[in-house]
Every structure is written in C-alpha cells, then in structure tokens.
C-alpha atoms as a PDB file:
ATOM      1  CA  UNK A   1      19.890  -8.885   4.096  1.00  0.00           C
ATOM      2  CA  UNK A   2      19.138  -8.339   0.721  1.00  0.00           C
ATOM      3  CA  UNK A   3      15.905  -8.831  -1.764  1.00  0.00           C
ATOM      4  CA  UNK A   4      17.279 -12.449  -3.178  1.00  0.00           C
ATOM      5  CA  UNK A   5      14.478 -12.996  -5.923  1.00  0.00           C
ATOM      6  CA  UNK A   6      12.024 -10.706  -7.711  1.00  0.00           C
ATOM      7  CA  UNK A   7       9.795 -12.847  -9.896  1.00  0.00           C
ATOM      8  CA  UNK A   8       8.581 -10.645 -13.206  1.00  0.00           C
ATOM      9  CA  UNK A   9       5.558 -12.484 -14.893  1.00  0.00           C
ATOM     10  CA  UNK A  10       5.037 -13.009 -18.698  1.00  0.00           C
ATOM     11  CA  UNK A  11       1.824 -11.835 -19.817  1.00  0.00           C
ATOM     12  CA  UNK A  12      -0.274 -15.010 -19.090  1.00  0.00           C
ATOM     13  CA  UNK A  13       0.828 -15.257 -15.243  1.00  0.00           C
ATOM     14  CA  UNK A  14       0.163 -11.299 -14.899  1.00  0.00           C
ATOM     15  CA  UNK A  15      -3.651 -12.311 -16.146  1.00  0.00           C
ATOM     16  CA  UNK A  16      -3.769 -14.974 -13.319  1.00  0.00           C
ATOM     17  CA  UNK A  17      -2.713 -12.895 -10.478  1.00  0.00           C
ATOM     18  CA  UNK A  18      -3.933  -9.763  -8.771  1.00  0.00           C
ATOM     19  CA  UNK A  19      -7.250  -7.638  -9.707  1.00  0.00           C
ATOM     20  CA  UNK A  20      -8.487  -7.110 -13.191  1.00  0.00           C
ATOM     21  CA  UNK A  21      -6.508  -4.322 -15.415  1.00  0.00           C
ATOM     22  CA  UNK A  22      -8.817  -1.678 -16.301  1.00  0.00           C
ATOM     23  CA  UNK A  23      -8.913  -1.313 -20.705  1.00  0.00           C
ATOM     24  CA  UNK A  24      -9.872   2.318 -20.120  1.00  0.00           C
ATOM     25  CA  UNK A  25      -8.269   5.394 -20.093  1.00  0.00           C
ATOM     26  CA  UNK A  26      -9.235   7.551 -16.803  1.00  0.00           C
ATOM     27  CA  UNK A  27     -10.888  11.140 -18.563  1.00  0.00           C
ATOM     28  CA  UNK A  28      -7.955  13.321 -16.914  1.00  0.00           C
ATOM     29  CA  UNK A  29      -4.982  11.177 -19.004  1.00  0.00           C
ATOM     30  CA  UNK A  30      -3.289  13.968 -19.551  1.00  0.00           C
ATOM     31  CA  UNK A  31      -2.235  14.955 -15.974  1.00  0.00           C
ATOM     32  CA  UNK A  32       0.566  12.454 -15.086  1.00  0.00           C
ATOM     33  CA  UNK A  33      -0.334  12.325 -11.339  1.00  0.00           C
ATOM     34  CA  UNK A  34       1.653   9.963  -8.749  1.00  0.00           C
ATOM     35  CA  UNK A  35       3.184   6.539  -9.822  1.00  0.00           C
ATOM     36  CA  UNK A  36       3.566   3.911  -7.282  1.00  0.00           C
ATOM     37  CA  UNK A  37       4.905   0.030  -7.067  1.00  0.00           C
ATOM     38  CA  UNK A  38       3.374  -1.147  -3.531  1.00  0.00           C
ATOM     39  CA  UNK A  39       3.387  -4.056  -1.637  1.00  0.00           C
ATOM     40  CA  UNK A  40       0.675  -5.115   0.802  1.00  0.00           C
ATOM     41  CA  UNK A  41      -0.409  -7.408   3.791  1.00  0.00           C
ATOM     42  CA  UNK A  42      -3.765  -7.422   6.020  1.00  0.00           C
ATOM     43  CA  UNK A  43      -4.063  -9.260   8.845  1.00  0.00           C
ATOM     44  CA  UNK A  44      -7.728  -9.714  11.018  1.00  0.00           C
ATOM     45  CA  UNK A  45      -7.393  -8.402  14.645  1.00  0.00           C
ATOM     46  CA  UNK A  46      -5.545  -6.290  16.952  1.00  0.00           C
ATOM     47  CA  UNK A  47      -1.632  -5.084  15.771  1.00  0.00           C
ATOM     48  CA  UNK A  48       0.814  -7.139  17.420  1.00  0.00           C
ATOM     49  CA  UNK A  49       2.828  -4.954  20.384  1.00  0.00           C
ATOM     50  CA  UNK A  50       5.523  -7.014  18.878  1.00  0.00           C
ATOM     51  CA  UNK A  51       4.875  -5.845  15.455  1.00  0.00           C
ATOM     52  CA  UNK A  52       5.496  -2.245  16.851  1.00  0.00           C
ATOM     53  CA  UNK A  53       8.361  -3.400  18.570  1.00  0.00           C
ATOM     54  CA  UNK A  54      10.170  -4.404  15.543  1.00  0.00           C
ATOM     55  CA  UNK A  55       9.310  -1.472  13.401  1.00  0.00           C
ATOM     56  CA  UNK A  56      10.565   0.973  15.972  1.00  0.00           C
ATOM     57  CA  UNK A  57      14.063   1.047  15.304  1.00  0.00           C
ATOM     58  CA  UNK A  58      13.252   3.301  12.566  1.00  0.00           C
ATOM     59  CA  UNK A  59      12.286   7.322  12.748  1.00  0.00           C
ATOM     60  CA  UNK A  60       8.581   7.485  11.704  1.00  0.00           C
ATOM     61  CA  UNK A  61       5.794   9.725  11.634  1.00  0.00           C
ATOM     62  CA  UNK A  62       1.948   8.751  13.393  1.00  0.00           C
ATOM     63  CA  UNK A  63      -1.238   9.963  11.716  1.00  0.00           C
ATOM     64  CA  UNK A  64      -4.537   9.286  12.260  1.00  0.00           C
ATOM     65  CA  UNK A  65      -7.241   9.992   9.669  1.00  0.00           C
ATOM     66  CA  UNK A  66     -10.441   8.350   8.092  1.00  0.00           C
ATOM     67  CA  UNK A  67     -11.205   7.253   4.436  1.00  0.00           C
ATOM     68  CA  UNK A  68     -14.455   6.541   2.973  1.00  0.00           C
ATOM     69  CA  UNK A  69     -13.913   4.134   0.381  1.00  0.00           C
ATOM     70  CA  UNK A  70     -15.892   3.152  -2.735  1.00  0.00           C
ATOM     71  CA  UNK A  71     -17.359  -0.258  -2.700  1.00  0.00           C
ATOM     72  CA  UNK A  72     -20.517  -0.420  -4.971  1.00  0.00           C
ATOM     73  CA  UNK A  73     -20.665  -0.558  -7.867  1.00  0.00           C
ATOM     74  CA  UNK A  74     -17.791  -2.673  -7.964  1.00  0.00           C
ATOM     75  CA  UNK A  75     -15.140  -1.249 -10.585  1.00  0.00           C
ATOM     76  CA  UNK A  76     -12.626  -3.753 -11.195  1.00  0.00           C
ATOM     77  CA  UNK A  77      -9.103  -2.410 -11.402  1.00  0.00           C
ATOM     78  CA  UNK A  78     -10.072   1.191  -9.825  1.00  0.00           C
ATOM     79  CA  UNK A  79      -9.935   2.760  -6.175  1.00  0.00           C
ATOM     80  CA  UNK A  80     -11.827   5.489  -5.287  1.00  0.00           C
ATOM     81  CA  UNK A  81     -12.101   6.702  -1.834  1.00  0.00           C
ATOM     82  CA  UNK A  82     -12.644  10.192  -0.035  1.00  0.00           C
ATOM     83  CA  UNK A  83      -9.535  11.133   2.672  1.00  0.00           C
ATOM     84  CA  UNK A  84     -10.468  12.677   5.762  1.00  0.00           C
ATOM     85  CA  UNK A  85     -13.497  14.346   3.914  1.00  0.00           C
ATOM     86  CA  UNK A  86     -11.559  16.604   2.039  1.00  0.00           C
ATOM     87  CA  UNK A  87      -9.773  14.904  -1.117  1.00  0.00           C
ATOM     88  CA  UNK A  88     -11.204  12.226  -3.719  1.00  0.00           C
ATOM     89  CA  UNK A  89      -8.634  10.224  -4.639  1.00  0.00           C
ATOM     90  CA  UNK A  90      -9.020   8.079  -7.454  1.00  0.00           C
ATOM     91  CA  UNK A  91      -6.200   4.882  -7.742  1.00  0.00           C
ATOM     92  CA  UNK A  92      -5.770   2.772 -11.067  1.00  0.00           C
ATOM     93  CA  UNK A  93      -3.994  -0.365 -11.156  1.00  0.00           C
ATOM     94  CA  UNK A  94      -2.011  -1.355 -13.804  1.00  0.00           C
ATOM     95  CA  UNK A  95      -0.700  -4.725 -13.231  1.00  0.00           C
ATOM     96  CA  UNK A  96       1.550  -6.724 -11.436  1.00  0.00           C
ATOM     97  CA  UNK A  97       5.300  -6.843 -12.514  1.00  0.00           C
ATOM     98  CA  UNK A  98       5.701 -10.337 -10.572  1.00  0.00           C
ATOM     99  CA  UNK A  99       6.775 -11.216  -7.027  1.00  0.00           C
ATOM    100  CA  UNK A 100       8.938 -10.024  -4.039  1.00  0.00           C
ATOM    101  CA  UNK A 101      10.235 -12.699  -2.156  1.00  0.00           C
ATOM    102  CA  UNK A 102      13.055 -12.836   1.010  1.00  0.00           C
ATOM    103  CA  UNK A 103      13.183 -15.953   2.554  1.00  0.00           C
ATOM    104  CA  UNK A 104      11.849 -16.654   5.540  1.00  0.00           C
ATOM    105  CA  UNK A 105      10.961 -13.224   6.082  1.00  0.00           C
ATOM    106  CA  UNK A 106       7.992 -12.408   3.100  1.00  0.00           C
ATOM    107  CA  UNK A 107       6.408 -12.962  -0.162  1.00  0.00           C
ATOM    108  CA  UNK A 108       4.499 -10.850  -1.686  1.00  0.00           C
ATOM    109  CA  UNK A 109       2.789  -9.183  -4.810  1.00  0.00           C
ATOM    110  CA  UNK A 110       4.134  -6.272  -6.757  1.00  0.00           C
ATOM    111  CA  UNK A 111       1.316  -3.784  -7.908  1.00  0.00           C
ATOM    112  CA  UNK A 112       1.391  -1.272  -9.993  1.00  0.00           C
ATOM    113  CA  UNK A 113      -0.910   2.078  -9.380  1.00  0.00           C
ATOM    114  CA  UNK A 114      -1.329   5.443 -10.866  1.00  0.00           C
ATOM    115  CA  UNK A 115      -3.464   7.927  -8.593  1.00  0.00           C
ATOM    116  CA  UNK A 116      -5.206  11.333  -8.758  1.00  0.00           C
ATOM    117  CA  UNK A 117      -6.325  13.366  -6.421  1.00  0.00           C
ATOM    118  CA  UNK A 118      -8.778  16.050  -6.024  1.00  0.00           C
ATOM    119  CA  UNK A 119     -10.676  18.469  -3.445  1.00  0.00           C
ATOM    120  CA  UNK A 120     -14.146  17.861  -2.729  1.00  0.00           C
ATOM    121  CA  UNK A 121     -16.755  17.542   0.083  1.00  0.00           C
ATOM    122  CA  UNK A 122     -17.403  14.941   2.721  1.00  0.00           C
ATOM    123  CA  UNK A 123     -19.330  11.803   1.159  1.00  0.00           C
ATOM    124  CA  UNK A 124     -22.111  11.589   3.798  1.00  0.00           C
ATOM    125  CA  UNK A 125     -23.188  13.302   7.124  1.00  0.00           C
ATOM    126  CA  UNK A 126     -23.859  11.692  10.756  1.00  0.00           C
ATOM    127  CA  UNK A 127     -23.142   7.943  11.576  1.00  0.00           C
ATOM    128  CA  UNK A 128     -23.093   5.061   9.721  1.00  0.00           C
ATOM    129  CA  UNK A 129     -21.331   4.427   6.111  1.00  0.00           C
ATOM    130  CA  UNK A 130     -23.620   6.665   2.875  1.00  0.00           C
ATOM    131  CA  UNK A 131     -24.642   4.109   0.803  1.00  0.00           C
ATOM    132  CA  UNK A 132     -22.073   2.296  -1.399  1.00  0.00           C
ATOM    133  CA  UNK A 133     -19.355   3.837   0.800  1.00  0.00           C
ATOM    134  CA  UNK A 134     -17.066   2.168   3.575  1.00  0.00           C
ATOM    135  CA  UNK A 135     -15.587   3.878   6.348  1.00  0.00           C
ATOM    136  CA  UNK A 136     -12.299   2.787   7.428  1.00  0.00           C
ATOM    137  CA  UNK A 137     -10.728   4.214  10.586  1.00  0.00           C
ATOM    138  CA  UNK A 138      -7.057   4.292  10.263  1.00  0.00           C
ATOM    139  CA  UNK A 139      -3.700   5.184  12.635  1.00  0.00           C
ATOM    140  CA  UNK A 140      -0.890   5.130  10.671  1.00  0.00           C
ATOM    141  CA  UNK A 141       2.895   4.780  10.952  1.00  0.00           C
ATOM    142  CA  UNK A 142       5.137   5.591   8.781  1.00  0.00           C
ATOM    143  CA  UNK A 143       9.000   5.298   7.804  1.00  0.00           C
ATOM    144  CA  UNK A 144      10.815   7.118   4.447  1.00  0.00           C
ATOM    145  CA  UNK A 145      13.303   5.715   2.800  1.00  0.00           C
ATOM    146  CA  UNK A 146      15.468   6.653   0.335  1.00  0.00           C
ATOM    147  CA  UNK A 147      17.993   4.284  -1.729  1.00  0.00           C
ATOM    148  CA  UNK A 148      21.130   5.794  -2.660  1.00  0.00           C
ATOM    149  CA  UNK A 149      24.766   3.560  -3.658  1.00  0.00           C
ATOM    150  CA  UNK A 150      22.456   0.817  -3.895  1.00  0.00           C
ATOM    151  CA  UNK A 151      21.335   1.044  -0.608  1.00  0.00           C
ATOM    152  CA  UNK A 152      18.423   2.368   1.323  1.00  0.00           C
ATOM    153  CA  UNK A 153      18.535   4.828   4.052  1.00  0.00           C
ATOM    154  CA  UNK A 154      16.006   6.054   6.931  1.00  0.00           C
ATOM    155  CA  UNK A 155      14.652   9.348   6.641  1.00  0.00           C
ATOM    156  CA  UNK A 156      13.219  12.498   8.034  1.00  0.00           C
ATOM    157  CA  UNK A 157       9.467  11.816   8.613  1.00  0.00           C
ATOM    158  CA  UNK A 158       6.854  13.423   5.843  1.00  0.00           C
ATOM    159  CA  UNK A 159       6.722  13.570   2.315  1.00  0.00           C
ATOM    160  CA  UNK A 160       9.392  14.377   0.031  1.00  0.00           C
ATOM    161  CA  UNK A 161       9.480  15.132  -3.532  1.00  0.00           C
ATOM    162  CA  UNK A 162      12.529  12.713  -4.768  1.00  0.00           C
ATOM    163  CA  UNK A 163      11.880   9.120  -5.004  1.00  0.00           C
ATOM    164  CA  UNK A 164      11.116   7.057  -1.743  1.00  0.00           C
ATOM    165  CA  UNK A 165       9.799   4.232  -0.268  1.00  0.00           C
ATOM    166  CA  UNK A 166       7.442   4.830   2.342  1.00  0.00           C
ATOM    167  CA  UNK A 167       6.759   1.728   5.055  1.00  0.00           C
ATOM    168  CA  UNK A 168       3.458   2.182   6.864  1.00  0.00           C
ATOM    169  CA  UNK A 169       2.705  -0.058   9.826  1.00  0.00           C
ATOM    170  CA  UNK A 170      -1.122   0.374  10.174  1.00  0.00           C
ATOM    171  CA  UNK A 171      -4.179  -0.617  12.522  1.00  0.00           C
ATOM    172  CA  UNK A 172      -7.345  -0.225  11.320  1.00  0.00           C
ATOM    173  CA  UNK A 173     -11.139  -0.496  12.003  1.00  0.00           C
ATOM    174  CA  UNK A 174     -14.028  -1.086   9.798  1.00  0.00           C
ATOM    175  CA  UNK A 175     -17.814  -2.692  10.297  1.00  0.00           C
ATOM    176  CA  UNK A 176     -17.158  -3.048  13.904  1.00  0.00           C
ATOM    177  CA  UNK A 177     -13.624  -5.257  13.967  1.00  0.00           C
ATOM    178  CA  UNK A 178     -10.570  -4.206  13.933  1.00  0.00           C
ATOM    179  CA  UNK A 179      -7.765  -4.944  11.120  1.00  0.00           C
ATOM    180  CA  UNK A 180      -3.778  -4.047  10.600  1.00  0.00           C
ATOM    181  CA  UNK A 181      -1.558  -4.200   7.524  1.00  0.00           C
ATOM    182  CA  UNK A 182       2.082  -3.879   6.580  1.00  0.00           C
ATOM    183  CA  UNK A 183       2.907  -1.635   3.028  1.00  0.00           C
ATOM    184  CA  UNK A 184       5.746  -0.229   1.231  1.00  0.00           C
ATOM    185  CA  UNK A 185       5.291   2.528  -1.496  1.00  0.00           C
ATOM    186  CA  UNK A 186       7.886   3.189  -3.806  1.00  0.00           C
ATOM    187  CA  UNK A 187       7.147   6.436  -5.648  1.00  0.00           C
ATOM    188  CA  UNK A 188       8.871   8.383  -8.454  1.00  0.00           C
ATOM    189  CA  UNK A 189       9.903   8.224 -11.595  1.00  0.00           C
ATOM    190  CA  UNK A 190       8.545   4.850 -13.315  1.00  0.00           C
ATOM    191  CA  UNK A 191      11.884   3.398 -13.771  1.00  0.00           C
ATOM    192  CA  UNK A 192      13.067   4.009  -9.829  1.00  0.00           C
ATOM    193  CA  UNK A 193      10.506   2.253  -8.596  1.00  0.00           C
ATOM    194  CA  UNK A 194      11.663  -1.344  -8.148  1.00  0.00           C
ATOM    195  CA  UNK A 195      15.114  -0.152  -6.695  1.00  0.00           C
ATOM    196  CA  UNK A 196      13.945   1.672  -4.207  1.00  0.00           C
ATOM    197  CA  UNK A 197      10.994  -0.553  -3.136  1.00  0.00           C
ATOM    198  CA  UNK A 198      13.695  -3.691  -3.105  1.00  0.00           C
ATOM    199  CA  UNK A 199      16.514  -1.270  -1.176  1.00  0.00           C
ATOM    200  CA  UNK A 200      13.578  -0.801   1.629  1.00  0.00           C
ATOM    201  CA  UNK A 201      11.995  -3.983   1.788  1.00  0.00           C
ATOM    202  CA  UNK A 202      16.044  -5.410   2.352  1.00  0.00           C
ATOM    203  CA  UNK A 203      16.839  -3.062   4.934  1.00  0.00           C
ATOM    204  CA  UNK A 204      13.291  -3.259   6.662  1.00  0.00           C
ATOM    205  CA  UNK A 205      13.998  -7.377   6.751  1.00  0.00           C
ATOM    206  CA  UNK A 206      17.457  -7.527   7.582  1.00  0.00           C
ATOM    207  CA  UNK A 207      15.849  -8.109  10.783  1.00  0.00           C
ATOM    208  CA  UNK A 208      13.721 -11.253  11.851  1.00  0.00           C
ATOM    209  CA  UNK A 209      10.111 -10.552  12.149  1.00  0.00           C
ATOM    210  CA  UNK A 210       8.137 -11.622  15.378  1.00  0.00           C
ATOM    211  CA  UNK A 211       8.228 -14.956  15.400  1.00  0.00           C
ATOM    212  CA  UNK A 212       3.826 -15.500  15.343  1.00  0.00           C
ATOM    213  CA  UNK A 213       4.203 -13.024  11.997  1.00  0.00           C
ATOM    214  CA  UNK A 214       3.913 -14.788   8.488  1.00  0.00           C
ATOM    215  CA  UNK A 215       4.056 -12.462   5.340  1.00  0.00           C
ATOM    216  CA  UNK A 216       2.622 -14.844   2.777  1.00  0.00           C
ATOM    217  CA  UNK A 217       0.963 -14.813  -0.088  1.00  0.00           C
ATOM    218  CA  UNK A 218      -2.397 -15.833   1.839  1.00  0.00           C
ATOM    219  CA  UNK A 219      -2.417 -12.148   3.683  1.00  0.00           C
ATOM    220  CA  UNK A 220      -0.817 -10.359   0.722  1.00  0.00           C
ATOM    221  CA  UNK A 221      -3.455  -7.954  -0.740  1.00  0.00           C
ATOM    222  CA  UNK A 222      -4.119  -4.059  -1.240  1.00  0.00           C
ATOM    223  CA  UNK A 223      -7.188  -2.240   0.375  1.00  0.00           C
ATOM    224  CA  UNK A 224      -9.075  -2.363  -2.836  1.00  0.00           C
ATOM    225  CA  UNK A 225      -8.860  -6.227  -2.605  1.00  0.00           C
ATOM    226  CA  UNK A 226      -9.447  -6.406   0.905  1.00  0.00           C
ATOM    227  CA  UNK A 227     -12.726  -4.173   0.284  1.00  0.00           C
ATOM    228  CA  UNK A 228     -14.047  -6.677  -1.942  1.00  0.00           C
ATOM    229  CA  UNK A 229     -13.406  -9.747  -0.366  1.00  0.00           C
END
C-alpha cells in the first residue's frame, strides 16, 4: 500500500496549522545538528495489546528511559527537555510541509525539527517534577527503516548514520495517568526526508490497523504540543 496523497501547504495554511515558528536563530547556528520530518499521534490510556500485535511483524529494539521536559515558560516553537538525566536536548520546529494521508489507515501532520544536543546534569533531585519541568516515563519500541528502489526496508535495530525512518510504538506515563503514541522520524539529509518518511509510513500501513485504532487528525500531535495542551 502506498502513501496516495501528501498535501504541501502554501504559506497561509502553514500559519494555520501546527505550533508557532520560532523568528529566532538558536545561539549555536553554526553547528548543523540532526534534521528530522516526524509524524505524531497520542492517545489517553493504556497501549492497546492489539496495537503491539500489529507492530510486531517488524524487528525492533525496547528501551526504557525518562525525560524531563520543559514546560514553563512556555516557548512557542522550541523543545527542551533533559534525557535520562544526562543530555539537554534542545528541538526547533520549523514548520509544517503539509499533510500525510493513506486512506482509511491515517492522517496526519508533517513537522519539521532541527535538534541539538548536549551533556549536562540531572534537572532536579528526589520525587516529584523541579519546578517548570515535567517528567515523562517512557518504554519505547522501535523499528528502522531504510528506503532504497523506492521502497522501504526493515532494519537492524539501533541507530545508523545513513538516512532512516525510525517507527516508535510508545507507552508512556506522566502526572499519574498513563499515555501511548505512534511516530515516524525520517532523518538525514534535508532533501531525503519525505521519501523515506512516505516509503515507511506505506510499508508500516500496508497492513490494516486494529480495528478500535483511528489515526486522525484529532490525536495527531508531537510531545511539545501534547505538553501544552
């Protein structure tokens, strides 16, 4: 099954949808870091067994970790979080190039993002979230693919350093309830980035999700969005 539309958006749609574009410049512009295109849903409650069920037919790799995110001040168009106590990563959005849509299987906003990351030290001691900081309390899985002949591929689990599309199939837990989300990651070269998020996301869907599973718009969101809502 293949991607059938991918809606780009002239500059007045772009305005209407997703968070606010930052008009700065972050103060280390002249390190490149890591460009993504990425593709979100969260969902309130437990992950569906099912949900596992129908991811499984791909190799993946299982992680558990906690990030401390950054939710006040607000700053529009910026993540900032703290993984696993041990790396500040700092996310910038730049915009959304429009809409990925398979019917009857998802619809969904494209984002842009441009990240950093850095060592530093854990953001607060003992229990409870420091002030202006939320703890989220993730176990991750995750699927690599690469798109090659116009066509994506399953991977060895882990990080690579040519262009992919990760899938992560997530459940999560934060201020006492517990959350899951679906993502894919493209990363690479600017240019790559659509092909091999739309070779993933056709391969992922060729097959039916559960049937109690609706990717739409509604659920569609990144953690910086769902942080603020």
């Amino acid at each position: 099954m293949g991607v059938t539309k991918v809606a780009y958006l002239g500059v007045g749609e772009r305005e209407a949808r997703g968070p606010e574009v930052p008009d700065w410049e972050p103060l280390c512009s002249d390190v490149e870091g890591i460009r993504s295109l990425e593709v979100r849903w969260i969902f309130a409650g437990s992950l569906p067994a099912t949900m596992t069920g129908w991811i499984g037919r791909f190799p993946a790799e299982t992680v558990t970790l906690t990030d401390a995110y950054l939710v006040n001040p607000p700053l529009p168009g910026l993540s900032v979080k703290v993984r696993e106590g041990r790396a500040l990563e700092v996310k910038v959005y730049h915009g959304s190039p429009g809409l990925i849509e398979l019917p009857s299987r998802a619809r969904g906003r494209l984002e842009a993002w441009q990240k950093w990351s850095f060592p530093c030290a854990p953001v607060g001691r003992g229990g409870g979230d420091p002030a202006g900081w939320r703890t989220v309390r993730k176990r991750r899985r995750i699927s690599r693919f690469s798109r090659a002949g116009g066509r994506a591929g399953a991977r060895d689990p882990g990080p690579g350093k040519k262009p992919e599309c990760a899938v992560e199939l997530a459940e999560f837990r934060a201020l006492g309830e517990d959350w899951w989300t679906l993502g894919f990651e493209a990363t690479g070269p600017p240019a790559a980035l659509p092909g091999q998020l739309e070779a993933a996301a056709a391969l992922v869907f060729s097959r039916a999700l559960p049937g109690e599973v609706d990717l739409d718009m509604n659920g569609c969101m990144s953690y910086a969005q769902w942080l603020r809502r």
